[in-house]
N, C-alpha and C. Protein backbone atom coordinates (compact mmCIF):
# COMPACT_ATOMS: atom_id res chain seq x y z
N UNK A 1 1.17 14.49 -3.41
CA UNK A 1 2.15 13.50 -3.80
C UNK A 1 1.55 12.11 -3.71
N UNK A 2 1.93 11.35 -4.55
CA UNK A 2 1.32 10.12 -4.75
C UNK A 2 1.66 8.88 -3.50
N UNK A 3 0.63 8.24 -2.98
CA UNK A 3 0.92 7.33 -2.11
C UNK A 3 1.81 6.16 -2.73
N UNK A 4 1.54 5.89 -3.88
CA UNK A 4 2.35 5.02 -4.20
C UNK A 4 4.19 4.65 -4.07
N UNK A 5 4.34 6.01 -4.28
CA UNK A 5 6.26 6.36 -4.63
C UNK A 5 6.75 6.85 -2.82
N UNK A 6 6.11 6.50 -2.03
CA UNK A 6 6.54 7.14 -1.03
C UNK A 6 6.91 7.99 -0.50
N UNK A 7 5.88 8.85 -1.00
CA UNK A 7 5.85 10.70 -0.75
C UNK A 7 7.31 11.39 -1.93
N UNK A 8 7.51 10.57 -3.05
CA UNK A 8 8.03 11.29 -3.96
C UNK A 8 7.28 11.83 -4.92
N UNK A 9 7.37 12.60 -6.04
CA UNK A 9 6.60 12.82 -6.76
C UNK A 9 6.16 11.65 -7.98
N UNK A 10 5.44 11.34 -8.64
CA UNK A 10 5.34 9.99 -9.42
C UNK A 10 5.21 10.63 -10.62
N UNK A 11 5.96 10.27 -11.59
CA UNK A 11 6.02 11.36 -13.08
C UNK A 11 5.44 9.72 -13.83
N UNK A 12 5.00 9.55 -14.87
CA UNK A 12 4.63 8.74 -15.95
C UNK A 12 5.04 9.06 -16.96
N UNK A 13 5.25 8.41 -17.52
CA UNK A 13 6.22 8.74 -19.13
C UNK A 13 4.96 7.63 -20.07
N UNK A 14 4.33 8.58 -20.81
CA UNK A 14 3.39 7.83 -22.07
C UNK A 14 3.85 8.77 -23.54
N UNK A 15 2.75 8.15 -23.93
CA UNK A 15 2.96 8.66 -25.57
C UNK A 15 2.56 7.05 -26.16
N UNK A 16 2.72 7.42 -27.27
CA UNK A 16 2.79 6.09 -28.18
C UNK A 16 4.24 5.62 -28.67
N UNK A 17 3.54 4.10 -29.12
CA UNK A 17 4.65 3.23 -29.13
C UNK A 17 6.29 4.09 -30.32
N UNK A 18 7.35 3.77 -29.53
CA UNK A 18 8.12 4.35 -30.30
C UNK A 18 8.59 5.32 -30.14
N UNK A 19 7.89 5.87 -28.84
CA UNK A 19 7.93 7.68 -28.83
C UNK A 19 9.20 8.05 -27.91
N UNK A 20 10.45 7.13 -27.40
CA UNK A 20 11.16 7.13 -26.67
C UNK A 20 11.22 6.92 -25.62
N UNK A 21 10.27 6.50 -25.25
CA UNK A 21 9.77 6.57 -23.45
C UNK A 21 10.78 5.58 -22.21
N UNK A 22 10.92 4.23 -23.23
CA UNK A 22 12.34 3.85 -22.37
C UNK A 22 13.50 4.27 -22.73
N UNK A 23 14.07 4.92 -23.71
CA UNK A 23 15.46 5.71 -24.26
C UNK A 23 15.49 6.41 -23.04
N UNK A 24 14.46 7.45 -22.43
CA UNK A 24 14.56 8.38 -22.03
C UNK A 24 14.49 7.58 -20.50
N UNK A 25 13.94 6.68 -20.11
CA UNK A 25 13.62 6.38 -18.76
C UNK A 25 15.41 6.03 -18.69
N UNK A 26 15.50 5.41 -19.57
CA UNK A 26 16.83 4.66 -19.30
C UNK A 26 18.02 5.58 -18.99
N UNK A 27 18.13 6.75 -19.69
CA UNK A 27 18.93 7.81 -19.98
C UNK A 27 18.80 8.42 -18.51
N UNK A 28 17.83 8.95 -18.01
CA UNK A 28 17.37 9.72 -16.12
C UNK A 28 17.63 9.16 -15.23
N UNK A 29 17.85 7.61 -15.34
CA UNK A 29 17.36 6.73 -14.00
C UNK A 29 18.72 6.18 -14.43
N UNK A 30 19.25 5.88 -15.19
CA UNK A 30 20.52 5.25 -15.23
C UNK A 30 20.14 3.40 -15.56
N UNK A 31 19.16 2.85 -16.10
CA UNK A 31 18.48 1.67 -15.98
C UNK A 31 18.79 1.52 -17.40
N UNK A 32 18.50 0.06 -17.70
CA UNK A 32 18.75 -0.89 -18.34
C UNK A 32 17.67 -1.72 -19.29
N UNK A 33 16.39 -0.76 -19.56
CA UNK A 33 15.18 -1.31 -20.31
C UNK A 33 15.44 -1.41 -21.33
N UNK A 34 14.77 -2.62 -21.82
CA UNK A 34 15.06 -3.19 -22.89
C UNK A 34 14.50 -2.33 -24.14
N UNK A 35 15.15 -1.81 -25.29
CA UNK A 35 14.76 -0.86 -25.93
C UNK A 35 14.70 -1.57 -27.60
N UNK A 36 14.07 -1.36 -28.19
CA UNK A 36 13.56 -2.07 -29.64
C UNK A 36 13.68 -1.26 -30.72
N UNK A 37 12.73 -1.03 -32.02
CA UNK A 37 11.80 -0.79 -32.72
C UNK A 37 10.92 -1.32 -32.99
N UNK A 38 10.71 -2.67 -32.15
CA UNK A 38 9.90 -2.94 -32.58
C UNK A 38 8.39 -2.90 -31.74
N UNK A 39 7.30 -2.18 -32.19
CA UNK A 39 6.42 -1.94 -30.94
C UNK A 39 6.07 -3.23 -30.58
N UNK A 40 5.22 -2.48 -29.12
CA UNK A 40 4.95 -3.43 -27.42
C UNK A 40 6.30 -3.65 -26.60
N UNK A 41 7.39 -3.08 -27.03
CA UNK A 41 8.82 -4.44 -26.73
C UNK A 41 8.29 -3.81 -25.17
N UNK A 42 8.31 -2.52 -24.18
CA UNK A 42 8.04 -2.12 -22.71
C UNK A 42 6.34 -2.73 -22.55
N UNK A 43 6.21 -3.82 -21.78
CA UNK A 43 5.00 -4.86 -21.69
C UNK A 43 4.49 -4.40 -20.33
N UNK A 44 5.51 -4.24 -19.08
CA UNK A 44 5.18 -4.51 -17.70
C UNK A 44 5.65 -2.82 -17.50
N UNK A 45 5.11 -1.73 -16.69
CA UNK A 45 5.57 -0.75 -16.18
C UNK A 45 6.79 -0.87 -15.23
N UNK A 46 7.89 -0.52 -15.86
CA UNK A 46 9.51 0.15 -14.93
C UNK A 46 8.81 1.16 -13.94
N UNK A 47 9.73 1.10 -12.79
CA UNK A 47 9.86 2.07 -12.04
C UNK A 47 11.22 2.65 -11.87
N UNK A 48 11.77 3.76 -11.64
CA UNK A 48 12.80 3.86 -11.41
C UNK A 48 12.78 5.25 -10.90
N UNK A 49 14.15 5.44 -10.04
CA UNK A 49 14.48 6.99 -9.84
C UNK A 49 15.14 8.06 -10.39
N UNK A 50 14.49 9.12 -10.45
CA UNK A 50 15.19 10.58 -11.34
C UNK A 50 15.42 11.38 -10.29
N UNK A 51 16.91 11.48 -10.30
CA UNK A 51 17.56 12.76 -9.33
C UNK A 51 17.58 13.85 -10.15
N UNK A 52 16.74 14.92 -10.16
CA UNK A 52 16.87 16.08 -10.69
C UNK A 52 17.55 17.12 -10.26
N UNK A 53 18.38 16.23 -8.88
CA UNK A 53 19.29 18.01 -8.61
C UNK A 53 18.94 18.57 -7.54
N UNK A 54 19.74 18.93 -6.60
CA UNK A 54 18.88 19.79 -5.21
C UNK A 54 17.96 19.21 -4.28
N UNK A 55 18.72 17.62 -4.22
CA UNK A 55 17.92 17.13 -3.31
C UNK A 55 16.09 16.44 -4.02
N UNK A 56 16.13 16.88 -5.13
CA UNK A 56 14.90 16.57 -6.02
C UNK A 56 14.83 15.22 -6.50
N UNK A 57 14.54 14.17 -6.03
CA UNK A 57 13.96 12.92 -6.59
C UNK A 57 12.49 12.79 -6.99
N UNK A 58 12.46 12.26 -8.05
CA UNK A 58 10.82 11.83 -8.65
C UNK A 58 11.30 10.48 -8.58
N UNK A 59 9.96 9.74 -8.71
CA UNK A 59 9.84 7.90 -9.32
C UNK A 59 9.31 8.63 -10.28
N UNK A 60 9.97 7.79 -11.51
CA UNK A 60 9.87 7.61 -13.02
C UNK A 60 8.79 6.54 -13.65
N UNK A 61 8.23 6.53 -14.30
CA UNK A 61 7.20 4.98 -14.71
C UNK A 61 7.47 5.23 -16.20
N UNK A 62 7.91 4.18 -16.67
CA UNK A 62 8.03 3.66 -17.65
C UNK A 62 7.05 2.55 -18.46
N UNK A 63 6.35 3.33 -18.94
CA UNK A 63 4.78 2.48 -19.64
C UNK A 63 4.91 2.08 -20.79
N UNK A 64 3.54 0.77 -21.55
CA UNK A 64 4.05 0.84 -22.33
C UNK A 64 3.00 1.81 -23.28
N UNK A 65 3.68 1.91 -24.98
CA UNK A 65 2.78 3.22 -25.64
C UNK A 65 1.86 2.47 -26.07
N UNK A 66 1.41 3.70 -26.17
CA UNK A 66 -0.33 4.00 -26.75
C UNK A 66 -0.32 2.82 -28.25
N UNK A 67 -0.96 2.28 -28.70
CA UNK A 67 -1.19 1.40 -29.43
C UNK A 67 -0.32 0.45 -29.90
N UNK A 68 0.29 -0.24 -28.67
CA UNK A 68 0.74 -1.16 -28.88
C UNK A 68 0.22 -2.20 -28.16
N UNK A 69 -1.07 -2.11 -28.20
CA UNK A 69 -2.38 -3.30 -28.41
C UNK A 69 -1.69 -4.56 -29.67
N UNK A 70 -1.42 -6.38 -29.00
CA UNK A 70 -0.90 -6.95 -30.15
C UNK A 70 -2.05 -7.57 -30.07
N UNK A 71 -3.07 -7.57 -29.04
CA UNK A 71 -4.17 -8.75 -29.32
C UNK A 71 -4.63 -9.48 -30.87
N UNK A 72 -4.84 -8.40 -31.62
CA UNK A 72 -4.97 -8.61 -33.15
C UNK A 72 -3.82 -10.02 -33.84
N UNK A 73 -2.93 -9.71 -32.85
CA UNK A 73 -1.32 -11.22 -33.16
C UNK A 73 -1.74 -12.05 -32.28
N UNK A 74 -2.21 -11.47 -31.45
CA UNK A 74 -2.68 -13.12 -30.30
C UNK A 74 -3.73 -13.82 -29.96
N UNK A 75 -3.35 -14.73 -29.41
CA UNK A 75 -4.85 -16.05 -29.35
C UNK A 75 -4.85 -16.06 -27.87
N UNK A 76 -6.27 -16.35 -27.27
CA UNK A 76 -6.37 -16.73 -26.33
C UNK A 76 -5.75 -15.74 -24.88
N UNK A 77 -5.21 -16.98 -24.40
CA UNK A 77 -4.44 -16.55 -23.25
C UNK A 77 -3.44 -15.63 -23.21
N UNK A 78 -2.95 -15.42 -24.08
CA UNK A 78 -1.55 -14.65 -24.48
C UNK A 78 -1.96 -13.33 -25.11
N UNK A 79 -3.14 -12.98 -25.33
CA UNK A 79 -4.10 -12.07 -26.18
C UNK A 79 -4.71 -11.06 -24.72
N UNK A 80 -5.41 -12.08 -23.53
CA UNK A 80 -5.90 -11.64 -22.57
C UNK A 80 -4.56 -10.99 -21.34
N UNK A 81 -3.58 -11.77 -21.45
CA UNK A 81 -2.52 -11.08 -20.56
C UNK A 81 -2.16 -10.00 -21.27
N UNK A 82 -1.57 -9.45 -22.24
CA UNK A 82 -1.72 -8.08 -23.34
C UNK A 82 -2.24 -7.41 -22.78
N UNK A 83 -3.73 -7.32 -22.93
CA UNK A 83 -4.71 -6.25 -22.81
C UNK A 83 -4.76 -5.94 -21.25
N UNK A 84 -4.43 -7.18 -20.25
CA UNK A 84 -4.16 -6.78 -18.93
C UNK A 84 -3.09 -6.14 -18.89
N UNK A 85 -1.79 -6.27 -19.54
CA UNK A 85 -0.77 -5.38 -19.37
C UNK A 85 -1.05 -3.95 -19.43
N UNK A 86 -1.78 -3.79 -20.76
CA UNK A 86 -1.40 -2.39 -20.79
C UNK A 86 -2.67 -1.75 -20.19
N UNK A 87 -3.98 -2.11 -19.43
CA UNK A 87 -4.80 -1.73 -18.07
C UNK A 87 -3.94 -1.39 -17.15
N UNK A 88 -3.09 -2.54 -16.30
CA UNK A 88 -2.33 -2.07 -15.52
C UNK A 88 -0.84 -0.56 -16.16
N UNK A 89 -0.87 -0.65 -17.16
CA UNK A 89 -0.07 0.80 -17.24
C UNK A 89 -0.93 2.20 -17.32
N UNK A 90 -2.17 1.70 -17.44
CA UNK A 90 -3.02 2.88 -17.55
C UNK A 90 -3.71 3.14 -16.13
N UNK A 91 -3.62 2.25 -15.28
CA UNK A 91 -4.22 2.48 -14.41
C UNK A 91 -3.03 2.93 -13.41
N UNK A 92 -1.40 2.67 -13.52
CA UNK A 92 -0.66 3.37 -12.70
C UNK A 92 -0.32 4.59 -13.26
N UNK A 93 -0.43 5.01 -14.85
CA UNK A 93 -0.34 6.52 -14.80
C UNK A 93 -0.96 7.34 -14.77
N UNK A 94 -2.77 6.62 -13.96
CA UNK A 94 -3.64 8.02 -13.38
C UNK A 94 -2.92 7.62 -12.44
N UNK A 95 -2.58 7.26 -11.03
CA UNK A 95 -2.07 7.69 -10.31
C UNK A 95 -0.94 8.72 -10.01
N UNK A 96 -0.55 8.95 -11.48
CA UNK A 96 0.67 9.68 -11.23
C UNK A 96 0.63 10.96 -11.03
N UNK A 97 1.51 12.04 -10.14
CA UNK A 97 1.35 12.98 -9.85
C UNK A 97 1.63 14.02 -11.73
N UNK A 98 2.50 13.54 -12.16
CA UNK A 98 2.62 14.29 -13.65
C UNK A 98 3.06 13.17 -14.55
N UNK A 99 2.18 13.29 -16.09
CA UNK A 99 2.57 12.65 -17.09
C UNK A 99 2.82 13.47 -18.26
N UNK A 100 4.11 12.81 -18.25
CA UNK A 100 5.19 13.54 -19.54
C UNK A 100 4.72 12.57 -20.62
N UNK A 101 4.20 13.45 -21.62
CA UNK A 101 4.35 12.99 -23.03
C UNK A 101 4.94 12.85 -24.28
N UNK A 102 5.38 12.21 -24.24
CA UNK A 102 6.57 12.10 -25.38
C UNK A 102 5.84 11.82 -26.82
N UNK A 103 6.17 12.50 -27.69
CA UNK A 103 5.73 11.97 -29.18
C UNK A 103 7.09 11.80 -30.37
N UNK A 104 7.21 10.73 -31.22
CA UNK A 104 7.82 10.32 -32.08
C UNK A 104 8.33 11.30 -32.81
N UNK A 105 10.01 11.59 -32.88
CA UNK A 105 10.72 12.54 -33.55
C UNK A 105 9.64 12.80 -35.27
N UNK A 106 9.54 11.46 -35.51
CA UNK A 106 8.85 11.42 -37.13
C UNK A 106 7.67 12.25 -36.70
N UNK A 107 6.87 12.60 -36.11
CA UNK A 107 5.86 13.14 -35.83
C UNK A 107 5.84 14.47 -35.28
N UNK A 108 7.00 14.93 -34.81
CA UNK A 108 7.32 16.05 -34.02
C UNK A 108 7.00 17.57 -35.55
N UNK A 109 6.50 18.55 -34.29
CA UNK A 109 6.71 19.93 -35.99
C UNK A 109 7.36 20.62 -34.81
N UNK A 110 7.76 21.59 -35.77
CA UNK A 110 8.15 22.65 -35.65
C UNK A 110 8.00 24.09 -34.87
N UNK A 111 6.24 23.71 -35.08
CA UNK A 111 5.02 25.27 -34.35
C UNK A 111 4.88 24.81 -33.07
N UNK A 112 4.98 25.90 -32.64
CA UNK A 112 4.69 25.97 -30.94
C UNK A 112 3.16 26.45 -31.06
């Protein structure tokens, strides 16, 4: 169990941008993230708690997705905090004990 969450389990929620990841954080944890279409809108990693029942709590992380890199839109300073953002989401969901991946309904098939 991850030192971080205080001997809870630490789940990460990735995927790429769009892929529901705060719908769904928001929906478990009962929280209030700010939800878009438009990608990057999750910048800073959420934490929150998921009662699964039976005494079962996880911490939740709410990251942001996979290519929602805006550096390409930004200059400078505002370009370099970006790319630190989403380091720091990659570097708290190796810590995590499990990462759930979510992918975009538009992208989803059918085959198992």
């Amino acid at each position: 169990r991850s030192q971080d969450s205080g001997g809870e389990p630490l789940v990460a929620l990735r995927g790429p941008v769009n892929a529901g990841k705060s719908t769904l954080f928001n929906r478990v944890c009962g929280a209030d993230a700010l939800v878009s279409d438009q990608a990057g809108t999750t910048r800073d990693v959420l934490e929150g708690s998921w009662d699964l029942g039976g005494g079962v709590v996880v911490r939740l992380l709410d990251t942001a997705g996979l290519g929602a890199e805006l550096g390409g839109q930004l200059d400078g300073e505002a370009a370099r905090l970006d790319a630190l953002a989403l380091e720091h989401a990659r570097e708290r969901a190796a810590s995590a004990d499990l990462v759930l991946w979510l992918t975009p309904v538009s992208e989803a098939t059918s085959e198992a």
